[in-house]
Every structure is written in structure tokens, then in C-alpha cells.
Protein backbone atom coordinates (compact mmCIF):
# COMPACT_ATOMS: atom_id res chain seq x y z
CA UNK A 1 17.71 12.07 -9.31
CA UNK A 2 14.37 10.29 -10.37
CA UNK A 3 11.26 12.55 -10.11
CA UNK A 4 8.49 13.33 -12.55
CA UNK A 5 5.22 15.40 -12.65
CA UNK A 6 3.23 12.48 -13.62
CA UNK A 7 2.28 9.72 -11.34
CA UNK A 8 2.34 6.29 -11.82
CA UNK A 9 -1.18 5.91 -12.28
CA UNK A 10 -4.23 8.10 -13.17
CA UNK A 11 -6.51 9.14 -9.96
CA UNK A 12 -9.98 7.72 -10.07
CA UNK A 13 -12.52 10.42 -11.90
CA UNK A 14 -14.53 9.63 -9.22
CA UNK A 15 -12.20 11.23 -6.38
CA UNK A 16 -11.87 13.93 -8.39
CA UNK A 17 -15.58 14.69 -8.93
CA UNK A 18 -16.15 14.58 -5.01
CA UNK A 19 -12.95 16.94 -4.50
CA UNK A 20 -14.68 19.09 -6.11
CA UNK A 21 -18.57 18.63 -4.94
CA UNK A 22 -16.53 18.71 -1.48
CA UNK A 23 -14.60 22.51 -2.28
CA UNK A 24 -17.49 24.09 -3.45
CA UNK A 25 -19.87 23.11 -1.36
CA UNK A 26 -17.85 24.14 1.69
CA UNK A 27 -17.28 27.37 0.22
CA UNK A 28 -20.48 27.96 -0.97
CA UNK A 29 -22.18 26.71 2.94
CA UNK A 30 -19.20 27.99 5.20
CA UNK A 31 -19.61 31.93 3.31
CA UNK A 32 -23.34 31.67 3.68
CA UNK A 33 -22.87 30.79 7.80
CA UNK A 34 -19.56 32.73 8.23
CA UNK A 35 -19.60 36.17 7.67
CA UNK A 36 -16.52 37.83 6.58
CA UNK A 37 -13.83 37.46 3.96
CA UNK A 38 -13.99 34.52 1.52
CA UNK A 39 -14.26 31.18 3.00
CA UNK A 40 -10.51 30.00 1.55
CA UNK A 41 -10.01 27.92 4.85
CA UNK A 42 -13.19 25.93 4.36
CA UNK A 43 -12.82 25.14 0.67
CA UNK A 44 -8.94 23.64 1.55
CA UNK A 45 -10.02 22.01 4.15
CA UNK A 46 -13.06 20.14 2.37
CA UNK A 47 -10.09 20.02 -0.51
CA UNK A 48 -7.82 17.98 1.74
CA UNK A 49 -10.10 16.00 3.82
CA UNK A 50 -11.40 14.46 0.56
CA UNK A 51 -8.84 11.24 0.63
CA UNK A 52 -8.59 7.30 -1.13
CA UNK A 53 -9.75 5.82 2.03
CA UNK A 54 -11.96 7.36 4.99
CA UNK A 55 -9.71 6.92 7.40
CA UNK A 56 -7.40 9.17 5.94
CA UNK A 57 -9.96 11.34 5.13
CA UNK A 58 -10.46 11.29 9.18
CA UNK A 59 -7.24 11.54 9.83
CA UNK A 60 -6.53 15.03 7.93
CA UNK A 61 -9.64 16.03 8.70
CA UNK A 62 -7.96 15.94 12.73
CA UNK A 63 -4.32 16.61 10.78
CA UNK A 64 -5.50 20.22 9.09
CA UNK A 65 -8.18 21.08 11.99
CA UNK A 66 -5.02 20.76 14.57
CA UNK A 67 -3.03 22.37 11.99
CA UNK A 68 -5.10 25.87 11.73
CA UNK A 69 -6.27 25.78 15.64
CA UNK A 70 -2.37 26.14 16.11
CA UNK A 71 -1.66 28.61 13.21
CA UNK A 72 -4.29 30.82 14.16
CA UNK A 73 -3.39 31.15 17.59
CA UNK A 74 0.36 31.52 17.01
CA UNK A 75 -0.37 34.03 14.31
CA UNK A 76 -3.01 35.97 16.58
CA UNK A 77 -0.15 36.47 19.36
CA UNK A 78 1.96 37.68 16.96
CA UNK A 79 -0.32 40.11 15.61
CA UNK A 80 -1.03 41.36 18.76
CA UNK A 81 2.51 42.09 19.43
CA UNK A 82 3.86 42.95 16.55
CA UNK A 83 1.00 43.99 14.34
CA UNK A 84 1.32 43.20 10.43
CA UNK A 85 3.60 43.10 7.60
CA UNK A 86 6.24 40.90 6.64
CA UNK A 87 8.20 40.80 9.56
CA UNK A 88 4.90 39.77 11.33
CA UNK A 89 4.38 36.92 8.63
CA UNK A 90 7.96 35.95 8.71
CA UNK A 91 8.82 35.51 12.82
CA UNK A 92 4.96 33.54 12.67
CA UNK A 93 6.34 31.26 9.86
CA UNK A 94 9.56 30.34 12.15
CA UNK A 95 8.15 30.26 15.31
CA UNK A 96 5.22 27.51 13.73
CA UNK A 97 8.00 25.60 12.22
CA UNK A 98 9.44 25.77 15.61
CA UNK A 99 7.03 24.80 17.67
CA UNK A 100 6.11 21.87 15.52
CA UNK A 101 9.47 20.56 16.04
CA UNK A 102 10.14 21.01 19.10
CA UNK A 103 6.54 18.79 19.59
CA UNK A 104 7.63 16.44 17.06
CA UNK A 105 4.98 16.76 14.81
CA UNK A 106 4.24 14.99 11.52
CA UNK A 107 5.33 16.80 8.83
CA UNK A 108 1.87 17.59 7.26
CA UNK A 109 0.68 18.89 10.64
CA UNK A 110 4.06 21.13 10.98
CA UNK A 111 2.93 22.42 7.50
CA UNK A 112 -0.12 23.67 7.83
CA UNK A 113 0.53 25.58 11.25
CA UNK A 114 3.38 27.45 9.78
CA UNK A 115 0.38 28.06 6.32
CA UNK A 116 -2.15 28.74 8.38
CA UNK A 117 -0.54 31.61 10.39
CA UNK A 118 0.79 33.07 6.97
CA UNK A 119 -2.83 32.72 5.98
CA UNK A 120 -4.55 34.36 9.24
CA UNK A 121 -1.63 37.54 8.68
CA UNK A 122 -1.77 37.75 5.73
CA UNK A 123 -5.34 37.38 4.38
CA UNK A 124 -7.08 39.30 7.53
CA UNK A 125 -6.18 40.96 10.87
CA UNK A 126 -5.23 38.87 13.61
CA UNK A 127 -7.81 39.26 15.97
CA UNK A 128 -9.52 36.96 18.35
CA UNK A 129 -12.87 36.54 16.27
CA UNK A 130 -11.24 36.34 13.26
CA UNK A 131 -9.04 33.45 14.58
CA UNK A 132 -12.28 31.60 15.78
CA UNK A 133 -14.02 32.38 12.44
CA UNK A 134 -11.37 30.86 10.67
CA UNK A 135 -11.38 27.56 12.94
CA UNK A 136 -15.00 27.18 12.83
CA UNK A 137 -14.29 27.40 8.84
CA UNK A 138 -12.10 24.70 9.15
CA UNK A 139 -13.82 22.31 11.01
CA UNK A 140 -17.20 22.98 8.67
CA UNK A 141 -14.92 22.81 5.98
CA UNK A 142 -13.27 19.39 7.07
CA UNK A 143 -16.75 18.05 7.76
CA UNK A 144 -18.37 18.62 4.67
CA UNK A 145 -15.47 16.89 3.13
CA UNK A 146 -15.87 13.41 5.22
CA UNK A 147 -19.62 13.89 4.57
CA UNK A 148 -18.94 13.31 0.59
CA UNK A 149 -16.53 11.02 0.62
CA UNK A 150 -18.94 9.15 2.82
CA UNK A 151 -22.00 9.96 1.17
CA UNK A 152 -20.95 9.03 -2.42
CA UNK A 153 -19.44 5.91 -2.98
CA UNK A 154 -17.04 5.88 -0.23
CA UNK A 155 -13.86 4.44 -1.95
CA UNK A 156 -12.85 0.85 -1.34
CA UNK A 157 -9.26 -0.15 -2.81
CA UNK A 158 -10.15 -3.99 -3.73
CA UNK A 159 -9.17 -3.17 -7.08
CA UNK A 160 -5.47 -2.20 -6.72
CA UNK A 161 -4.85 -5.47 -3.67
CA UNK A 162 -6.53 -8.20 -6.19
CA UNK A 163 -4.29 -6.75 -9.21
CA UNK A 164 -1.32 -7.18 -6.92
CA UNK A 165 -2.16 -10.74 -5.74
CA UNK A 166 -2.84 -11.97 -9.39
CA UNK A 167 0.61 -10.54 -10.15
CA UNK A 168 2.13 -12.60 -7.38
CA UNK A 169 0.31 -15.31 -7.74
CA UNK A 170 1.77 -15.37 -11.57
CA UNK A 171 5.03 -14.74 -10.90
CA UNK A 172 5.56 -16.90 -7.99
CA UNK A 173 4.19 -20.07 -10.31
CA UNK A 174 6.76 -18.70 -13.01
CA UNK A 175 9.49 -18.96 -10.10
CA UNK A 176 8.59 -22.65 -10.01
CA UNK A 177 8.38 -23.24 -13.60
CA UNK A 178 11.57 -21.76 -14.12
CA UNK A 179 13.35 -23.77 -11.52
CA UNK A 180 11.76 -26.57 -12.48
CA UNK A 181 13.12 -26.45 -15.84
CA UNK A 182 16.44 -25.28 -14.94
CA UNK A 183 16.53 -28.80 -13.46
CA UNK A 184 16.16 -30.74 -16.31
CA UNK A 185 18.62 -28.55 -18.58
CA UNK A 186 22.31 -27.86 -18.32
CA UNK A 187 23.27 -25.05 -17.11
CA UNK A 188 26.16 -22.20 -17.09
CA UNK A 189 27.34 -19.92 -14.58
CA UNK A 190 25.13 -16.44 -15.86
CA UNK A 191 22.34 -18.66 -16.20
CA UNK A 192 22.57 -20.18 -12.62
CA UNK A 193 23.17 -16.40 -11.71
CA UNK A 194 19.67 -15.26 -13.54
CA UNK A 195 17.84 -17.77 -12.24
CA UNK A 196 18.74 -16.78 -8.41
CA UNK A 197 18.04 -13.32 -9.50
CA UNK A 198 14.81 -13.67 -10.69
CA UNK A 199 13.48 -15.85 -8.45
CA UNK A 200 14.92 -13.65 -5.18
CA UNK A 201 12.86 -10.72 -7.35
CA UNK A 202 9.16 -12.45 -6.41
CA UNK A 203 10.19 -11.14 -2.63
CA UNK A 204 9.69 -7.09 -4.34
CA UNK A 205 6.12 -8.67 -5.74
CA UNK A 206 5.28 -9.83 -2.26
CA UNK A 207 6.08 -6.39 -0.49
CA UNK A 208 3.47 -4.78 -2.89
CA UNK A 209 1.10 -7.50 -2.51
CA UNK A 210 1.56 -6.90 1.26
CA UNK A 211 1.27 -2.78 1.13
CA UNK A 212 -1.86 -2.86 -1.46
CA UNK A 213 -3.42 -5.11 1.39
CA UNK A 214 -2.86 -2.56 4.09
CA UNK A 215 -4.12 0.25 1.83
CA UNK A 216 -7.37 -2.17 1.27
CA UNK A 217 -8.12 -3.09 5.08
CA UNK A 218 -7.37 0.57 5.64
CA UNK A 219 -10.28 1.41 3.18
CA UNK A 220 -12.49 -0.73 4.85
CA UNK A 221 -12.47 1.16 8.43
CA UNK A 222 -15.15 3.50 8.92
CA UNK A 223 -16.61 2.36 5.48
CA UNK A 224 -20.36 1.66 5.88
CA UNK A 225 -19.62 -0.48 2.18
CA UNK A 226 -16.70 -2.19 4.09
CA UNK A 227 -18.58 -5.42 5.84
CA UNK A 228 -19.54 -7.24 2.68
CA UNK A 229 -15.41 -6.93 1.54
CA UNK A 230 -13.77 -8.17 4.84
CA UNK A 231 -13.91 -11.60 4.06
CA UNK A 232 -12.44 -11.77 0.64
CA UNK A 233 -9.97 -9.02 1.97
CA UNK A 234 -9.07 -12.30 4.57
CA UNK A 235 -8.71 -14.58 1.72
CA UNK A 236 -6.67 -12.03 0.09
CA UNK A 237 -4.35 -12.09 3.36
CA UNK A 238 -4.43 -15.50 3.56
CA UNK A 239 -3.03 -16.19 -0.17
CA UNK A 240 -0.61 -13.52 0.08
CA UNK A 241 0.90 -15.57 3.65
CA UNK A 242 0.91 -18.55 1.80
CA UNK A 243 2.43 -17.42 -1.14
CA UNK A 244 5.35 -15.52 0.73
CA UNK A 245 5.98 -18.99 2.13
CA UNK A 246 5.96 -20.65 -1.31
CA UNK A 247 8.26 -17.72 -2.45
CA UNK A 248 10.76 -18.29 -0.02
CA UNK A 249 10.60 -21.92 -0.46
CA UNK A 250 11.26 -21.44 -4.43
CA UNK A 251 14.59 -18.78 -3.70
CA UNK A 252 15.89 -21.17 -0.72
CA UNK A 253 15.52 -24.45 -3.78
CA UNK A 254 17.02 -22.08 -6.46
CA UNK A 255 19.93 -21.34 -3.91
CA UNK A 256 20.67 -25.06 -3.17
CA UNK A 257 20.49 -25.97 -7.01
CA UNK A 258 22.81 -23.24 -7.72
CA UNK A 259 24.83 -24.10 -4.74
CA UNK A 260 25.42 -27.83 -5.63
CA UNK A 261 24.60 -27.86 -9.44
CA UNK A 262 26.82 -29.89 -11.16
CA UNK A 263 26.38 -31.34 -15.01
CA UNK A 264 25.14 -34.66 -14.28
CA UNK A 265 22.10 -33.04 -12.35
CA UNK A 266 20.15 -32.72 -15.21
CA UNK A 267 20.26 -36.54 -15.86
CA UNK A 268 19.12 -37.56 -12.43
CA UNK A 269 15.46 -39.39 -12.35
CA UNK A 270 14.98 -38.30 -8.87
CA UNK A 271 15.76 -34.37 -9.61
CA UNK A 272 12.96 -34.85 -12.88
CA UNK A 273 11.03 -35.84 -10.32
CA UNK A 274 10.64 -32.88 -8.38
CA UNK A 275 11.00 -30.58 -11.39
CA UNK A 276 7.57 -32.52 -12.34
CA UNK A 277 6.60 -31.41 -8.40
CA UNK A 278 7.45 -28.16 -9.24
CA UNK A 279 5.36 -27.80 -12.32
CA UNK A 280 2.67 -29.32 -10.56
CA UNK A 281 2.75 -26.98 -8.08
CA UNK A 282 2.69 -24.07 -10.63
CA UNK A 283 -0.05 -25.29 -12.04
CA UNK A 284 -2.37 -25.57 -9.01
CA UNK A 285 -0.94 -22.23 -7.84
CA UNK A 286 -2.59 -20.65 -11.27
CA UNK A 287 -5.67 -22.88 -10.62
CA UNK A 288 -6.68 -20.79 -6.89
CA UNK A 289 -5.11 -17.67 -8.43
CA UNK A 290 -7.86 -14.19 -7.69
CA UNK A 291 -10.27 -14.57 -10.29
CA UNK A 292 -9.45 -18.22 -11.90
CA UNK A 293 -12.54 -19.85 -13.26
CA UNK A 294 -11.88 -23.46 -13.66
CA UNK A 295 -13.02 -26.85 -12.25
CA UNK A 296 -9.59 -28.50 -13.81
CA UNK A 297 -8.28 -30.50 -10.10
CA UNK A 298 -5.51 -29.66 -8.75
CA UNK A 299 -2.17 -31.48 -10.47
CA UNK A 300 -0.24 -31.64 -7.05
CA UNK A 301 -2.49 -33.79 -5.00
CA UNK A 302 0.43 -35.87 -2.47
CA UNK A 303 4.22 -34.73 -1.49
CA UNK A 304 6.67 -36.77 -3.29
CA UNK A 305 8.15 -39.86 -1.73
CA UNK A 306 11.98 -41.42 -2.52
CA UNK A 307 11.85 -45.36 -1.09
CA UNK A 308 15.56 -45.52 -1.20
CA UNK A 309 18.30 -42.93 -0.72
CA UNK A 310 19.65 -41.08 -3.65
CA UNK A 311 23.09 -42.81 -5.11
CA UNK A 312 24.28 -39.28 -5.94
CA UNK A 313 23.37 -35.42 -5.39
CA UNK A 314 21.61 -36.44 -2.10
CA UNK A 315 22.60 -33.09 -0.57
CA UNK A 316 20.54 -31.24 -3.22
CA UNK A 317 17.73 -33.31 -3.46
CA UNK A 318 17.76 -33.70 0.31
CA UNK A 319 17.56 -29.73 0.15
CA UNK A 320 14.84 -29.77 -2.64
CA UNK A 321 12.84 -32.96 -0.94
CA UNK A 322 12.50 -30.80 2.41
CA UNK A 323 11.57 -27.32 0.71
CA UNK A 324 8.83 -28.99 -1.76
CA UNK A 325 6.97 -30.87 1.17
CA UNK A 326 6.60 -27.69 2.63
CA UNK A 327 5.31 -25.91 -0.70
CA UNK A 328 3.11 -28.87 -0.82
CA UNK A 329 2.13 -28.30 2.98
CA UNK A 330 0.84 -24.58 1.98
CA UNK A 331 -1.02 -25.84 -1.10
CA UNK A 332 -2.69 -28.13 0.75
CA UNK A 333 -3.52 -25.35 3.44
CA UNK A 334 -5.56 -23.50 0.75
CA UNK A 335 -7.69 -26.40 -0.01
């Protein structure tokens, strides 16, 4: 079992400073306005609303308002009825849990219906203005927690999606340097086996290439700071299509060259021809790669073209022929 306290990377200080503008200022605002005991459903609900993106901090905002509306009133009935103590706090846990299941609700919401009705028991007496108090405290508390996150800086995660499409970028032109080497040298059977490994590896780069982009267009919604990043966030989409193409292109070349290698391959002029494609293609790949700053021209200008069939290893280079053309097709898309 793999778990750990720490996560993979640090939290921006940033999100933590408005967390905590967020808590205290609901608590401080919701116990002026809402008489009563201390404003603990305001300050987690400013807590929670405060998230990396503003829809999300939307969408708890909804998530933890729905949450205590339906805590609150399942713990009021139960007060009613069966007044307090622990067998009051215990049938209002189940019957939350309960409820949220049998409505098929996401496990956050389900969560804080069965807290909230511990909360309402067993923080205050379950009475119909004390359950409205505490939703009014909830949805001031939720607001005030969109407000900051709105108000300062609202967070846009560029960052994180141009660090992942760099890292593709890299790794997909080291996926064509290697297999354009591998051409040109001979090769055993656990090398032929590492090179299909690593190159089927760049599809796990591509996936979190992919989900960093949905986090960043996520960021964008609701963002007043979002217009001026949708384009590059496009351009961002746009490389990461064409390099899943390019990726797949490289593992379906590395699978035929693996498939048909023999030890003569490595002498054939017209397989050092396309490992000189390949390299080309690297090198033009790390030429439009996020962030490059270079006026060097691009190496792979025209597909390859064979003016007479191979005399051997035509299945291979048939294979390779077909899967470059269309590495060079996406290339020449970007330009």
C-alpha cells in the first residue's frame, strides 16, 4: 500500500494566504451579522470554498451549501423527535449517510450532510432558527470565500499545463532520437525490448499533458484574468493533439522495427535515411517546443521520397515510409 502525508508538490503560498483571509474574515463578518454561538459553519465553509480554480471554488461553494441545507434539516427532525445525546447524533449520522445514497450523491456532498447534522446536534439545539442560522452561515460563509479567491489573484494553472507540454514535447523528440539510432546500430533482443518500452512510456507523458490541460481550461471559467490565456491555452491543445499523433506514430515505427529487425538492417541506405528523418524531426519538434527561443529553421522541411523499391526489408521500411509522412504531415500542421 502506497500512501504518504506529503504531497507531491508544495501548495502555492498564495492559496494558502487567501484560505486564510477567506476563514477569518467569514468568521469575523458572519459572528458580527449572526447572533449566536461561534460562527464554525461560516469559517469551513469560506475554508472549503477557497479552491485552485474558481470553478471549483463554485462548485463546493453549491457542494457544502447543499451539504448543510440537508444536514440541518435531517438533524432538526431528529431533534425534534428524539431530542439530544448520542443516540440522537448517531441515528442522524446513518440516516444522512443514507439518504445520500439512496440519492446517489457525490461523495463530498454525502459527507458533509452526515457532518453537518453531527454539527447542528451536537454544537447547539436543533431548532428551526438555529437550523436557518446555521444555513445563512453557510452561504455567507461560502460567499466570502468565492469573493477572495476572486478578488485576489484568482488562480490560473498555466504554469503546471506548459511544464507538462515541455516534458512531452522532450520526451517525444527523445522517442525519435532513440529510434532513430536504434536504426543505424545492431541490436539484441533486451535492447529491442527497451526500446518498445520506452517509447510506448511517452503515451503516460501524454495523459498528463492532457489532464494538466483540463485543470488549465478549467481555471479559466469564471476567471475575469482568463480571456488574455485562452489562446495560448489553444495552442497548448493544439501541440499536445499533434504530439499524441507523433507519439503514436514513433511506438507504431518502434513496433515494426522490432517486429522485422534483422542484422543487416543497420546497413541499409534507405533505413539511414529515415533515421536521418527521424532526427530531423526531433530536432524541429525541440525547435516549436513551449518556450523555445530560436530562429534556427526547421531541419525537416519535405517527406522523404524512395524512386525505386527497396531490394530488401521493404516491409519495414514500407511500415516506417508510411508512419514518417504522417509525422511529417503534423509538423507541417504546426507551421
Amino acid at each position: 500500500m502506497n500512501w504518504s502525508l506529503r504531497a507531491p508538490r508544495r501548495s502555492p503560498l498564495l492559496q494558502v494566504v487567501k484560505s486564510a483571509v477567506a476563514t477569518l474574515a467569514a468568521w469575523l463578518l458572519a459572528g458580527w451579522l449572526i447572533a449566536g454561538p461561534p460562527p464554525v459553519f461560516a469559517a469551513i465553509a469560506a475554508l472549503l470554498t477557497v479552491q485552485p480554480s474558481i470553478t471549483q471554488s463554485f462548485g463546493r461553494g453549491v457542494e457544502r451549501t447543499v451539504g448543510v441545507v440537508a444536514g440541518v434539516v435531517v438533524a432538526s427532525l431528529i431533534g425534534i423527535v428524539w431530542g439530544g445525546g448520542f443516540g440522537a447524533v448517531a441515528l442522524s449520522i446513518v440516516c444522512a449517510l443514507l439518504m445520500t445514497w439512496a440519492l446517489r450523491a457525490t461523495p463530498g456532498t454525502a459527507n458533509q450532510v452526515a457532518i453537518s447534522a453531527m454539527l447542528v446536534l451536537a454544537l447547539g439545539t436543533a431548532t428551526p432558527g438555529y437550523a436557518l442560522d446555521r444555513v445563512l452561515e453557510t452561504l455567507l460563509g461560502a460567499a466570502i470565500g468565492l469573493v477572495v479567491n476572486l478578488a485576489i489573484v484568482p488562480p490560473l494553472a498555466l504554469d503546471p499545463a506548459r511544464g507538462r507540454v515541455a516534458e512531452l514535447t522532450a520526451d517525444t523528440a527523445a522517442a525519435l532520437d532513440r529510434l532513430g539510432d536504434a536504426l543505424l546500430a545492431p541490436q539484441n533482443t533486451a535492447s529491442l525490448a527497451a526500446l518498445l518500452a520506452e517509447a510506448r512510456e511517452v503515451r503516460g507523458a501524454v495523459a498528463a499533458a492532457e489532464q494538466a490541460l483540463g485543470e488549465a481550461r478549467d481555471s479559466l471559467a469564471l476567471n475575469p484574468r482568463g480571456r488574455r490565456s485562452r489562446e495560448e491555452v489553444r495552442e497548448l491543445v493544439d501541440a499536445v493533439t499533434r504530439l499524441s499523433a507523433i507519439t503514436t506514430q514513433v511506438t507504431g515505427m518502434t513496433r515494426a522495427f522490432v517486429d522485422d529487425y534483422d542484422v543487416s538492417t543497420a546497413t541499409d541506405a534507405d533505413v539511414a535515411a529515415i533515421a536521418e528523418q527521424l532526427h530531423r524531426a526531433a530536432h524541429d519538434l525541440r525547435l516549436g517546443a513551449p518556450g523555445a527561443l530560436t530562429d534556427e529553421p526547421p531541419a525537416l522541411t519535405r517527406p522523404l521520397e524512395l524512386r525505386t523499391a527497396p531490394p530488401q526489408h521493404w516491409v519495414l521500411i514500407g511500415s516506417l515510409m508510411v508512419d514518417m509522412r504522417r509525422i511529417h504531415d503534423a509538423l507541417a500542421a504546426r507551421e
